[in-house]
PDB file of N, CA and C in Angstrom:
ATOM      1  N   UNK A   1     143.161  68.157  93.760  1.00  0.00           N
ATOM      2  CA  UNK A   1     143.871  66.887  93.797  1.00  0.00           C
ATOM      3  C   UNK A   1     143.710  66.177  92.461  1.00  0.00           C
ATOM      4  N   UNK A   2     144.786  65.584  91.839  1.00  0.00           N
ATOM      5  CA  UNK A   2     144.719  64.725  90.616  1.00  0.00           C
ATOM      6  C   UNK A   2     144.174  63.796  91.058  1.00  0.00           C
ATOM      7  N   UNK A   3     143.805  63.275  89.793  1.00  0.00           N
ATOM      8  CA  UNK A   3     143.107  61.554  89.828  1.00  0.00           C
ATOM      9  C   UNK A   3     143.976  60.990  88.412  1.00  0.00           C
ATOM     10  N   UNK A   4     144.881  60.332  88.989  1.00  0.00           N
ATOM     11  CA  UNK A   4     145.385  59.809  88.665  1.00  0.00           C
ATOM     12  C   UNK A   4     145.045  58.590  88.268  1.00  0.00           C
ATOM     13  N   UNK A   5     145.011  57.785  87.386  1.00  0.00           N
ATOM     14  CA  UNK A   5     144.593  55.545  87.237  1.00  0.00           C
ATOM     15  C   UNK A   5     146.245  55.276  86.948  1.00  0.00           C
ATOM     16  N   UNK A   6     146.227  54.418  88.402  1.00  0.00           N
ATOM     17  CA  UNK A   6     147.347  53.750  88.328  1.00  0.00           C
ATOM     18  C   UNK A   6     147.126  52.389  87.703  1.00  0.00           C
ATOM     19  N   UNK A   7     147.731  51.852  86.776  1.00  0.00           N
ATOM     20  CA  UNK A   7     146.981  50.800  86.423  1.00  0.00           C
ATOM     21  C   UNK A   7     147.230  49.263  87.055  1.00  0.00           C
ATOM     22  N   UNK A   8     148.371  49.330  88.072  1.00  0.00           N
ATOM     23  CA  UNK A   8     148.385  48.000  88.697  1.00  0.00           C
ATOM     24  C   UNK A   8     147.302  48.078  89.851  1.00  0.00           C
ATOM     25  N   UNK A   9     147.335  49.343  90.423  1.00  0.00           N
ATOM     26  CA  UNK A   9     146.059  49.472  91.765  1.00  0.00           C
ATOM     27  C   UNK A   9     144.740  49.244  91.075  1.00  0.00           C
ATOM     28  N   UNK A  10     144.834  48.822  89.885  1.00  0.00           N
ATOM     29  CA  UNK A  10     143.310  48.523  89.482  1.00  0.00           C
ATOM     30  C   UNK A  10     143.369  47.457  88.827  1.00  0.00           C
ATOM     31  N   UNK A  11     144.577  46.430  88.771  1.00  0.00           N
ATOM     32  CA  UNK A  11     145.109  45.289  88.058  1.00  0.00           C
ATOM     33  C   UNK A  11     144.836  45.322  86.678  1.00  0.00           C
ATOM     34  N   UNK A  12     145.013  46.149  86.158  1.00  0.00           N
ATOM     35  CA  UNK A  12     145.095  46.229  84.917  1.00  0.00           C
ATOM     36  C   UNK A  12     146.263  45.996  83.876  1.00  0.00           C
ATOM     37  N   UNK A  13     146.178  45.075  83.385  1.00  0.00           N
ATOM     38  CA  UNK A  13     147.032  43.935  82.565  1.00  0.00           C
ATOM     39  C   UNK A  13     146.769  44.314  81.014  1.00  0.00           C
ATOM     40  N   UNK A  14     147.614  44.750  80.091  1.00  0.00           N
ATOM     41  CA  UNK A  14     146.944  45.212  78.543  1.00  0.00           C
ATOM     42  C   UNK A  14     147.964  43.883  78.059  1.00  0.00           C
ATOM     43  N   UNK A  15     147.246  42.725  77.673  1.00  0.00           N
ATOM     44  CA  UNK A  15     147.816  41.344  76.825  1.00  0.00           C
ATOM     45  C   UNK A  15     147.464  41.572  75.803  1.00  0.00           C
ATOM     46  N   UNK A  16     146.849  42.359  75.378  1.00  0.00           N
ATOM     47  CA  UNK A  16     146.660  41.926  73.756  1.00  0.00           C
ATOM     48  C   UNK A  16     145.659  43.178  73.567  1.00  0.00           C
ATOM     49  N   UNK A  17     145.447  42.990  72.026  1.00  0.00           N
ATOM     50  CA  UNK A  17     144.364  44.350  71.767  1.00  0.00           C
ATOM     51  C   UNK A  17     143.036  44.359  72.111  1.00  0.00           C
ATOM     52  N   UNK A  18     142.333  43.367  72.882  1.00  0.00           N
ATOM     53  CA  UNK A  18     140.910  43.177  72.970  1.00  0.00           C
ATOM     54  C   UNK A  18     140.954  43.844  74.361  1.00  0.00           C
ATOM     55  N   UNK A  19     142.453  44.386  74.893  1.00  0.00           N
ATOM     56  CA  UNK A  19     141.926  44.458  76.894  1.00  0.00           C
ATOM     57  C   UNK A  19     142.476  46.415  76.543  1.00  0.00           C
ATOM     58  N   UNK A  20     142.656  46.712  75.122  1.00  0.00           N
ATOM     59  CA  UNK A  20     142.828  47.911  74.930  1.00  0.00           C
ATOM     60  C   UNK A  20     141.571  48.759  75.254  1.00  0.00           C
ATOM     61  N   UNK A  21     140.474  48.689  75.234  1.00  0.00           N
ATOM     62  CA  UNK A  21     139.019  48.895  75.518  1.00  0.00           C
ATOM     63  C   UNK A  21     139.034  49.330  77.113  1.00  0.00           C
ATOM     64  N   UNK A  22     139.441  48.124  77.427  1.00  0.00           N
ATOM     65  CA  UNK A  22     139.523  48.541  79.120  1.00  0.00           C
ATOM     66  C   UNK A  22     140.342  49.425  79.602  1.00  0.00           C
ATOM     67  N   UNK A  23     141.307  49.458  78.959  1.00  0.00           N
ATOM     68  CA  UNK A  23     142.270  50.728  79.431  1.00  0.00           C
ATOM     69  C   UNK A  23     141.442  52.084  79.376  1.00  0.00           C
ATOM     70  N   UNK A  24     140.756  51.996  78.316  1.00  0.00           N
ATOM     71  CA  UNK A  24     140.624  53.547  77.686  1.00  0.00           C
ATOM     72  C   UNK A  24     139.024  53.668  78.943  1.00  0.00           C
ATOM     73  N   UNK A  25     138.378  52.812  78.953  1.00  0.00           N
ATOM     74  CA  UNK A  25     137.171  53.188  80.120  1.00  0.00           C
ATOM     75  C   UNK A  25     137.683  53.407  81.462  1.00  0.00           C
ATOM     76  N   UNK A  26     138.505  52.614  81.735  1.00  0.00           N
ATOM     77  CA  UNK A  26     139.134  52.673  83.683  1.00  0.00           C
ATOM     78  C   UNK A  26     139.451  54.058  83.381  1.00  0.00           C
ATOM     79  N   UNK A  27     140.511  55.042  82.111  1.00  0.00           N
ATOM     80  CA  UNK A  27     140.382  56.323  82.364  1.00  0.00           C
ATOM     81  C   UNK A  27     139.982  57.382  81.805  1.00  0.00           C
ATOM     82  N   UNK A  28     139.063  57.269  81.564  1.00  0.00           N
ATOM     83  CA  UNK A  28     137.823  58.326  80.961  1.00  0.00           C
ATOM     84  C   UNK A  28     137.622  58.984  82.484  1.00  0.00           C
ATOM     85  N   UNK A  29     137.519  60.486  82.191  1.00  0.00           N
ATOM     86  CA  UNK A  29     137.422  61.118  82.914  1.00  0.00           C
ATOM     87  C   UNK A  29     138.485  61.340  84.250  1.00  0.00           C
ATOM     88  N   UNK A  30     139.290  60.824  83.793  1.00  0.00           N
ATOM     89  CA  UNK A  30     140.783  61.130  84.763  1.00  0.00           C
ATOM     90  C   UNK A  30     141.631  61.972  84.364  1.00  0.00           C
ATOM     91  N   UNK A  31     142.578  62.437  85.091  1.00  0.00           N
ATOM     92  CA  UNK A  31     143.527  63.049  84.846  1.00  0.00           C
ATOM     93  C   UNK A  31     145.014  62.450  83.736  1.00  0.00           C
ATOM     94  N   UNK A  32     144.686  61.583  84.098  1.00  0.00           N
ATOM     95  CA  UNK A  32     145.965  60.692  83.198  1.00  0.00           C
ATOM     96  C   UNK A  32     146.192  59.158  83.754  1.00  0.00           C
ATOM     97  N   UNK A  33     146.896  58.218  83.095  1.00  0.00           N
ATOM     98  CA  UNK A  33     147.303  56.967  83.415  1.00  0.00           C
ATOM     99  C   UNK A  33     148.727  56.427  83.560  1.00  0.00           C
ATOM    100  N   UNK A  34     149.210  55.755  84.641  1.00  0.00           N
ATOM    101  CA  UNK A  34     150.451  55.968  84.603  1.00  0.00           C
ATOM    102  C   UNK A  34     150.452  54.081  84.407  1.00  0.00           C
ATOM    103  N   UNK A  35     151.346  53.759  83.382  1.00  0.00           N
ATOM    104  CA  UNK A  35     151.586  52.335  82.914  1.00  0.00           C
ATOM    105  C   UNK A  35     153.158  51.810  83.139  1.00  0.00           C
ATOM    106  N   UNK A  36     153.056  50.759  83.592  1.00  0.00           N
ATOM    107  CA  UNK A  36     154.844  50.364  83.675  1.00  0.00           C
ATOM    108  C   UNK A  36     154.667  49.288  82.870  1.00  0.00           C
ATOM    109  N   UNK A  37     156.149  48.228  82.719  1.00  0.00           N
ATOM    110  CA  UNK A  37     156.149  47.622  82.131  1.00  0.00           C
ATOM    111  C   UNK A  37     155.489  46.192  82.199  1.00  0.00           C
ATOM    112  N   UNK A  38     155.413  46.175  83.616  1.00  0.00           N
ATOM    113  CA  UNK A  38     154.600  45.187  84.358  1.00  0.00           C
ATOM    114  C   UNK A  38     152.985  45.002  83.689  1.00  0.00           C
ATOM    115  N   UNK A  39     152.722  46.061  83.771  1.00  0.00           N
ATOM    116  CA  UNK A  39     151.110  46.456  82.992  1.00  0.00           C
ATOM    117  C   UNK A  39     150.960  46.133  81.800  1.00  0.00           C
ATOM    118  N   UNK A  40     151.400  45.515  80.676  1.00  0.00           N
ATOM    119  CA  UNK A  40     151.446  45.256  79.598  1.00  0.00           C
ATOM    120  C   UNK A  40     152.152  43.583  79.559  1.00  0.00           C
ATOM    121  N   UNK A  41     151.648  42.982  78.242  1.00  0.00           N
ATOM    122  CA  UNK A  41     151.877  41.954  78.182  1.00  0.00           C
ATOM    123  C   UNK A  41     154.019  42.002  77.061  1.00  0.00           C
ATOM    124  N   UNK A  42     153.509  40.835  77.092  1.00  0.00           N
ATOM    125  CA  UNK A  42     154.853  40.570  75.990  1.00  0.00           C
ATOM    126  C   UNK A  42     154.974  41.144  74.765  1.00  0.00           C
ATOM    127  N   UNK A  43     153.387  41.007  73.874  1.00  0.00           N
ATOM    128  CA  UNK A  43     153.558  41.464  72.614  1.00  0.00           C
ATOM    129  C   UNK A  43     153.297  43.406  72.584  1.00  0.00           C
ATOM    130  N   UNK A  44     153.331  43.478  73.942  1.00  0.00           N
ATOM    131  CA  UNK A  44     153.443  45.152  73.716  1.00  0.00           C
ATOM    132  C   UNK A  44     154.713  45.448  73.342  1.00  0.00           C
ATOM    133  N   UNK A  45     155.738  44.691  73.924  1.00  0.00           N
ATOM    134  CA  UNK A  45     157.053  45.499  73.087  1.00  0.00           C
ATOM    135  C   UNK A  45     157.661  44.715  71.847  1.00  0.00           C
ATOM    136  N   UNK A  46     156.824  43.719  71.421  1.00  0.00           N
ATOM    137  CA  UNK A  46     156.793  43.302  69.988  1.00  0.00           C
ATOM    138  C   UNK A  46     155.981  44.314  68.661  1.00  0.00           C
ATOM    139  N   UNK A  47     156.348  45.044  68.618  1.00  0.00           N
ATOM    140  CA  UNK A  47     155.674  46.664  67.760  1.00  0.00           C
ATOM    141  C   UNK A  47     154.796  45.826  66.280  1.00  0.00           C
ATOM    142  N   UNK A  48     155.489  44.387  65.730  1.00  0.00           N
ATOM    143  CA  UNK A  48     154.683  44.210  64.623  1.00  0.00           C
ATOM    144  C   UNK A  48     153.311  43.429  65.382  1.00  0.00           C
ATOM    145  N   UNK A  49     152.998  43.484  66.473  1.00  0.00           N
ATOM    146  CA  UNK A  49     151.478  42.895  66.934  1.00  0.00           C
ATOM    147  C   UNK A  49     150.832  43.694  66.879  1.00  0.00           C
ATOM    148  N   UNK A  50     151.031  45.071  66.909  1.00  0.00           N
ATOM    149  CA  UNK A  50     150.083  45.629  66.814  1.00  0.00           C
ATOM    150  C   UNK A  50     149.606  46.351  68.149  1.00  0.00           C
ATOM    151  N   UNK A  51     149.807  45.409  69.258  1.00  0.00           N
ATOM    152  CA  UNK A  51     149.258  46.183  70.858  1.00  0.00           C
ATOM    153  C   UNK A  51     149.722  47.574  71.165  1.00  0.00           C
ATOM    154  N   UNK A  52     151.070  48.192  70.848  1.00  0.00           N
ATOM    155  CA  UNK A  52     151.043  48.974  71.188  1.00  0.00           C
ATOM    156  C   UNK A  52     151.038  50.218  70.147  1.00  0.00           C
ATOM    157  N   UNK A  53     150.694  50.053  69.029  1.00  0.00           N
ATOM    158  CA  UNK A  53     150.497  51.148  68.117  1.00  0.00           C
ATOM    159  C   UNK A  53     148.801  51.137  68.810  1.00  0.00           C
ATOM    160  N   UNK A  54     147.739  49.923  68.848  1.00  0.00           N
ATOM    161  CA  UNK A  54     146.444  50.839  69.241  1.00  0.00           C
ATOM    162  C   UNK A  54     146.416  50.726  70.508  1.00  0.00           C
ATOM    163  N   UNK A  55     147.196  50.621  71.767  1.00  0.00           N
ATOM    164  CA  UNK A  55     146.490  51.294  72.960  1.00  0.00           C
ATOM    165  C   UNK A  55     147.430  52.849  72.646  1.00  0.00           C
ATOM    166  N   UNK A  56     148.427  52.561  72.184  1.00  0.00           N
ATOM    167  CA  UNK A  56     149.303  54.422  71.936  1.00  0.00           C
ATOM    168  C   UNK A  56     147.866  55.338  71.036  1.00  0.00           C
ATOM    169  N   UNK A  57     147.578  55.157  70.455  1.00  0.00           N
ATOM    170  CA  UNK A  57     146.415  55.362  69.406  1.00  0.00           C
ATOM    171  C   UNK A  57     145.033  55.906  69.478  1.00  0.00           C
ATOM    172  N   UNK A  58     144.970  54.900  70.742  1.00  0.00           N
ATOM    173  CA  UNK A  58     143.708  54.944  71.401  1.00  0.00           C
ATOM    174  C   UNK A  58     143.709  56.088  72.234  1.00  0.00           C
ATOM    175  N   UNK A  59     145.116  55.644  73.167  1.00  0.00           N
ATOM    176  CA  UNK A  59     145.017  57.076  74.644  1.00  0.00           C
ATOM    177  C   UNK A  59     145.101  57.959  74.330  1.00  0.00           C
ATOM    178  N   UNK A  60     145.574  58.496  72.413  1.00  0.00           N
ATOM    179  CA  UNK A  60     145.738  59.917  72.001  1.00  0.00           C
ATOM    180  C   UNK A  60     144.126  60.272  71.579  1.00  0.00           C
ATOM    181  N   UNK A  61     143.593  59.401  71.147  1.00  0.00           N
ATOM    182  CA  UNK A  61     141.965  59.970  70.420  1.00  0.00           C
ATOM    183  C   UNK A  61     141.434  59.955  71.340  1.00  0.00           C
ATOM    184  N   UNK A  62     141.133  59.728  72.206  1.00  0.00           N
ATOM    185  CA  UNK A  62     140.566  59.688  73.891  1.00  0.00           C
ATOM    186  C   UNK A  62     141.144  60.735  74.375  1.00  0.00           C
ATOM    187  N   UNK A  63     142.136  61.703  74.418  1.00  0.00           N
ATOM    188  CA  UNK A  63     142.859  62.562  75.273  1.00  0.00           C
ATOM    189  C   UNK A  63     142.954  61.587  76.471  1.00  0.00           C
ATOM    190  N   UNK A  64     143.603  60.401  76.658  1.00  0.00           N
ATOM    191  CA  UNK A  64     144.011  60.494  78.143  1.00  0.00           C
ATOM    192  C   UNK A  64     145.657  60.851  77.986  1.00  0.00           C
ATOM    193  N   UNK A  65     145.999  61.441  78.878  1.00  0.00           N
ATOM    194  CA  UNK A  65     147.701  61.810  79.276  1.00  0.00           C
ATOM    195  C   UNK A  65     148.111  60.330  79.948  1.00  0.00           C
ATOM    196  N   UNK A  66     149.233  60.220  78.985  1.00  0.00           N
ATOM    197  CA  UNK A  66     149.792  58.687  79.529  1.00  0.00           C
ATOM    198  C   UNK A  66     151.040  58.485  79.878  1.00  0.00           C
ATOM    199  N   UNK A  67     151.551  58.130  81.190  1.00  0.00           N
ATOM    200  CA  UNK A  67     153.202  58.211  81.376  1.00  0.00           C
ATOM    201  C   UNK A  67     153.420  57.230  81.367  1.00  0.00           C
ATOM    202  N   UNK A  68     154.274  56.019  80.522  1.00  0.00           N
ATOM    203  CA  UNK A  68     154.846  54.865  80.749  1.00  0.00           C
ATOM    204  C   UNK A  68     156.310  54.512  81.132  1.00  0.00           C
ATOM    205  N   UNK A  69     156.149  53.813  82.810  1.00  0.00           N
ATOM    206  CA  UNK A  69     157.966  53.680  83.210  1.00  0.00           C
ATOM    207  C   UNK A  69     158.415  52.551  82.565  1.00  0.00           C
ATOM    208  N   UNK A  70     159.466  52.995  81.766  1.00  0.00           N
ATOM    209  CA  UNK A  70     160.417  52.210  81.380  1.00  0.00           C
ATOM    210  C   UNK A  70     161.641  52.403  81.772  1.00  0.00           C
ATOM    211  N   UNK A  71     162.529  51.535  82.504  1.00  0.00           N
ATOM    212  CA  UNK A  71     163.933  51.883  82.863  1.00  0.00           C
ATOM    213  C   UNK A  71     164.776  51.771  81.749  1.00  0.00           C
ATOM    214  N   UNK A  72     164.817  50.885  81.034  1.00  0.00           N
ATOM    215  CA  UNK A  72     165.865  50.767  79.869  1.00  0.00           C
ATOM    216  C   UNK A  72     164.895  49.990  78.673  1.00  0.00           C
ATOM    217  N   UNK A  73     164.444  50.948  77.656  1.00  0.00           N
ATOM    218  CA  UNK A  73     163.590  50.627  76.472  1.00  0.00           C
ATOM    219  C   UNK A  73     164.159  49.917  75.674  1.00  0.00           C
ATOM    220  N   UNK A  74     165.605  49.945  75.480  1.00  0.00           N
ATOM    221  CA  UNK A  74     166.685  49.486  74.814  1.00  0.00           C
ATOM    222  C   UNK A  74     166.904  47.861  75.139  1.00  0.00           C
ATOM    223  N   UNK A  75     166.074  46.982  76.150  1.00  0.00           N
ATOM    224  CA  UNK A  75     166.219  46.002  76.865  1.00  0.00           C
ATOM    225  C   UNK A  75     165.192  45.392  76.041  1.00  0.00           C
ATOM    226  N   UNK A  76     164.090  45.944  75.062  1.00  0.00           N
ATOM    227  CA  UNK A  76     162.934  45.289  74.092  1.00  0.00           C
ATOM    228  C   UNK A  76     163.105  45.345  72.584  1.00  0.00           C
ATOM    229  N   UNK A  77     164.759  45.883  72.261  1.00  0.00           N
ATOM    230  CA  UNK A  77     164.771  46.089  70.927  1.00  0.00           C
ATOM    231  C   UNK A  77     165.169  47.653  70.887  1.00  0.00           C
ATOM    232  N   UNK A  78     165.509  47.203  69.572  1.00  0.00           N
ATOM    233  CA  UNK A  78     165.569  48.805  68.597  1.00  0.00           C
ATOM    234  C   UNK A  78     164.409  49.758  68.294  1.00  0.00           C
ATOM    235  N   UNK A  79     163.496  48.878  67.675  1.00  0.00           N
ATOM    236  CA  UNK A  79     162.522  49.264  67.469  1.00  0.00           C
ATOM    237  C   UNK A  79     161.711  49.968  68.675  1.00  0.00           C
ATOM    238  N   UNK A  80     161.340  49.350  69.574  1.00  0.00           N
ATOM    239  CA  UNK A  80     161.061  49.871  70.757  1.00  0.00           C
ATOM    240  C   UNK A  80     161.549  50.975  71.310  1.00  0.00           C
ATOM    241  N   UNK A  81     162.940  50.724  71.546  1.00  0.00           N
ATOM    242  CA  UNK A  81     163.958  51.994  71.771  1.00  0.00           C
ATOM    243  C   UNK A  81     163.501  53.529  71.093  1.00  0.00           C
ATOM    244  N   UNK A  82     163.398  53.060  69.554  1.00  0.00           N
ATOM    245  CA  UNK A  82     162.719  54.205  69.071  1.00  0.00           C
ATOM    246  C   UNK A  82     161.558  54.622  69.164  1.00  0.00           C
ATOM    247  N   UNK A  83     160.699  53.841  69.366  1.00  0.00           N
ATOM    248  CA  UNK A  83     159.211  54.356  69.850  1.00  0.00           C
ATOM    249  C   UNK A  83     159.005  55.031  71.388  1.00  0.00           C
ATOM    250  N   UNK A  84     159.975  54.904  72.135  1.00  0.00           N
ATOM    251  CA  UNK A  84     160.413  55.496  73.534  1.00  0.00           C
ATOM    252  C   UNK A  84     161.037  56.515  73.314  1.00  0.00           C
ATOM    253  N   UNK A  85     162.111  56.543  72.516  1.00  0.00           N
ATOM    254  CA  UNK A  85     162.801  57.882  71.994  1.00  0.00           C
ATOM    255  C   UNK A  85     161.514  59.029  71.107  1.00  0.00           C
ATOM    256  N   UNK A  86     160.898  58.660  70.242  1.00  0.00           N
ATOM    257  CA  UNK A  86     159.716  59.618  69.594  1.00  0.00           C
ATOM    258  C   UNK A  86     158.936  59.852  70.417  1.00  0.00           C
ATOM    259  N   UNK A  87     158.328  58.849  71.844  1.00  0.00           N
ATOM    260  CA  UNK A  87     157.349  59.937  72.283  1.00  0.00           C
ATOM    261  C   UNK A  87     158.388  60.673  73.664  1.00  0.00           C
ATOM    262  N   UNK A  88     159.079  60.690  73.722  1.00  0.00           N
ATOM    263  CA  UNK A  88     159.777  61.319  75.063  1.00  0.00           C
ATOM    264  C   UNK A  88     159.212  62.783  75.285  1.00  0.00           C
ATOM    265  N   UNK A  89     158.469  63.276  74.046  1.00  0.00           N
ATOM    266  CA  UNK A  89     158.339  64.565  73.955  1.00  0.00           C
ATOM    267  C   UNK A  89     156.743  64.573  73.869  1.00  0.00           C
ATOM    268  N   UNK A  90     156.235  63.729  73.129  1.00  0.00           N
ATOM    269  CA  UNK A  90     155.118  63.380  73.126  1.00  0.00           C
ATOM    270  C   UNK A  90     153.830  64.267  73.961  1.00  0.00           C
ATOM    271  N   UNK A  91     152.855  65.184  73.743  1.00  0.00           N
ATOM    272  CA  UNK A  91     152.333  66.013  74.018  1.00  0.00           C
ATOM    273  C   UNK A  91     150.975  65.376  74.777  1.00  0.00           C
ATOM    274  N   UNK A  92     150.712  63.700  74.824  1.00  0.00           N
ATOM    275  CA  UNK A  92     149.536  63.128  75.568  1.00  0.00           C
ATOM    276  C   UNK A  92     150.093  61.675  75.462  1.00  0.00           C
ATOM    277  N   UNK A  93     151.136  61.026  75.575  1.00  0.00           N
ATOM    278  CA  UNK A  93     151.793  59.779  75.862  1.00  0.00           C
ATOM    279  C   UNK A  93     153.322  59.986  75.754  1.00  0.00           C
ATOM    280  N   UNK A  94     154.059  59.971  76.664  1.00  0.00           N
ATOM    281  CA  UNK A  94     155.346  59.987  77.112  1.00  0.00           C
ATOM    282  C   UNK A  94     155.776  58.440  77.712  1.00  0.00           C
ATOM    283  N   UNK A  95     157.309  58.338  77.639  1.00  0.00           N
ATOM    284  CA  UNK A  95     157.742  57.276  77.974  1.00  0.00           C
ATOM    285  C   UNK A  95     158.736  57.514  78.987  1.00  0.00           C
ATOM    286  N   UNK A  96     158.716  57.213  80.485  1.00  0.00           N
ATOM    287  CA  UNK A  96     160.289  57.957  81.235  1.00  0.00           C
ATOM    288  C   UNK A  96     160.788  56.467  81.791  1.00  0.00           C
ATOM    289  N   UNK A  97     161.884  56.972  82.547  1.00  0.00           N
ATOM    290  CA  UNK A  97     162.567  55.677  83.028  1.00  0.00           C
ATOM    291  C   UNK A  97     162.517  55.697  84.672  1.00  0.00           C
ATOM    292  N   UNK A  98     161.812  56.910  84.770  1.00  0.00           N
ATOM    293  CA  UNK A  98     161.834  56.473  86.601  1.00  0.00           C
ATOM    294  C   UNK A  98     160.013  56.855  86.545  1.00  0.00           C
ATOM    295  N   UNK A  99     159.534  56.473  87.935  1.00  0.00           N
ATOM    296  CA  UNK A  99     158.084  56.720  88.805  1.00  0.00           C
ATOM    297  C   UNK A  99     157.913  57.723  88.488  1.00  0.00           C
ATOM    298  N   UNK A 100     158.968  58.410  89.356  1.00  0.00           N
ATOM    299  CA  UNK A 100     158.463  59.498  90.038  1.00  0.00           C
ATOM    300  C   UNK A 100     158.442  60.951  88.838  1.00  0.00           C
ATOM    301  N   UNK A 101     159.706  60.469  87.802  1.00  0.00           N
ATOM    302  CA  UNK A 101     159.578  61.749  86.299  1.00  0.00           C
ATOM    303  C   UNK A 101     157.751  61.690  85.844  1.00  0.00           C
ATOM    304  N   UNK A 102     157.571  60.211  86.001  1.00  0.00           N
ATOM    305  CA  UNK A 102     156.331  60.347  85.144  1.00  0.00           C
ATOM    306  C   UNK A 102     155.158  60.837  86.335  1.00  0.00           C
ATOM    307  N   UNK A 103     155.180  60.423  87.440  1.00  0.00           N
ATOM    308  CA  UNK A 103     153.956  60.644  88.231  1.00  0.00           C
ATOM    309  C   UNK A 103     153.469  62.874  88.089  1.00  0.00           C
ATOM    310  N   UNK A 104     155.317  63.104  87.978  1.00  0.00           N
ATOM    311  CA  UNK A 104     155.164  64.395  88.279  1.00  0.00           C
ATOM    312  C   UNK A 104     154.824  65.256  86.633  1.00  0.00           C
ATOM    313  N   UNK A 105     155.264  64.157  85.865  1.00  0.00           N
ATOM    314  CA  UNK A 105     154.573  64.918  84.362  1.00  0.00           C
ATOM    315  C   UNK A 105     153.059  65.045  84.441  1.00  0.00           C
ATOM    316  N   UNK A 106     152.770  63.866  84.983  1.00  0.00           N
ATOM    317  CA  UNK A 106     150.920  63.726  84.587  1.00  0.00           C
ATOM    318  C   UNK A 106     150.318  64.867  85.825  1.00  0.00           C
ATOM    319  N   UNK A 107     151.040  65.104  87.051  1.00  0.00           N
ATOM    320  CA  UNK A 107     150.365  66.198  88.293  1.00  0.00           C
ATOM    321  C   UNK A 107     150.095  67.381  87.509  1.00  0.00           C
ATOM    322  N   UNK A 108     151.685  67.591  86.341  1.00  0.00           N
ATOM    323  CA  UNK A 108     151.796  69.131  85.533  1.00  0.00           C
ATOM    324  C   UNK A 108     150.435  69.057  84.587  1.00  0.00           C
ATOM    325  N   UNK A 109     150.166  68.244  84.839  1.00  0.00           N
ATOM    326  CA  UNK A 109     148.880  68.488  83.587  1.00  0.00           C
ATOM    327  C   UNK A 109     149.678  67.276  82.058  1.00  0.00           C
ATOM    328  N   UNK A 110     150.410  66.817  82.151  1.00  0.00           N
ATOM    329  CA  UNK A 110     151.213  66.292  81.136  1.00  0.00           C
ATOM    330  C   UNK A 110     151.497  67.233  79.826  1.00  0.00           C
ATOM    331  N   UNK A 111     152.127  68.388  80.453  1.00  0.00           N
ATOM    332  CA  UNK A 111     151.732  69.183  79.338  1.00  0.00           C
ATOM    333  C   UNK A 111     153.365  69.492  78.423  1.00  0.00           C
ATOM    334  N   UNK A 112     153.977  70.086  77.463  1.00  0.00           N
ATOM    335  CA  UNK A 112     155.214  70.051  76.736  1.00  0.00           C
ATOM    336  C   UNK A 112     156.221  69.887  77.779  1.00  0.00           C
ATOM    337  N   UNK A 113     156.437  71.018  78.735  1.00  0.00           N
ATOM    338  CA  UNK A 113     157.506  71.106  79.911  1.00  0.00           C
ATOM    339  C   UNK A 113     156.816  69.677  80.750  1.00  0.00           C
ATOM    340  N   UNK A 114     158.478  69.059  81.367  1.00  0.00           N
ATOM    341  CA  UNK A 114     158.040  67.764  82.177  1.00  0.00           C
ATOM    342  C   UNK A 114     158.748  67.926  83.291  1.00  0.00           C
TER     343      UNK A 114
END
């Protein structure tokens, strides 16, 4: 059975870069983390703050496998858009637009095939 960290079943809220820490301990030693948009604050899809280049950053030097639902990335910018478009492929942080693409990437092991 996976062990999955869902991060609202553990209320986990990433506002800013100081609650990036907490992300990376809730999943140490898991299988992967699945993040929506809910789970993140405002300046995560503001790319010049900084939040989401180091929790993206972080979950790769940590090996955690990370699926983030986004329905329409294109709804936070261009910029954004493209940072959803580069990791779509992404080999330990992916970005999908439904649950259930990402729940079933992270079961595969989050591995190239999704």
């Amino acid at each position: 059975m996976m062990n999955i960290t869902i991060a609202s079943e553990h209320r986990l809220v990433i506002q800013d870069k100081t609650q990036v820490a907490d992300a990376i301990s809730l999943c140490l030693g898991t299988d992967g983390l699945l993040l929506t948009e809910n789970d993140v604050g405002h300046d995560f899809f503001r790319l010049e703050s900084g939040v989401a280049g180091e929790l993206l950053q972080k979950l790769v030097n940590y090996g955690v496998k990370t699926a983030f639902v986004c329905p329409d990335p294109s709804a936070y910018g261009q910029r954004f858009s493209e940072l959803a478009l580069e990791h779509s492929t992404h080999p330990h942080v992916r970005f999908f637009r439904a649950p259930q693409e990402a729940i079933d990437w992270l079961r595969a092991g989050g591995g190239a095939s999704a």
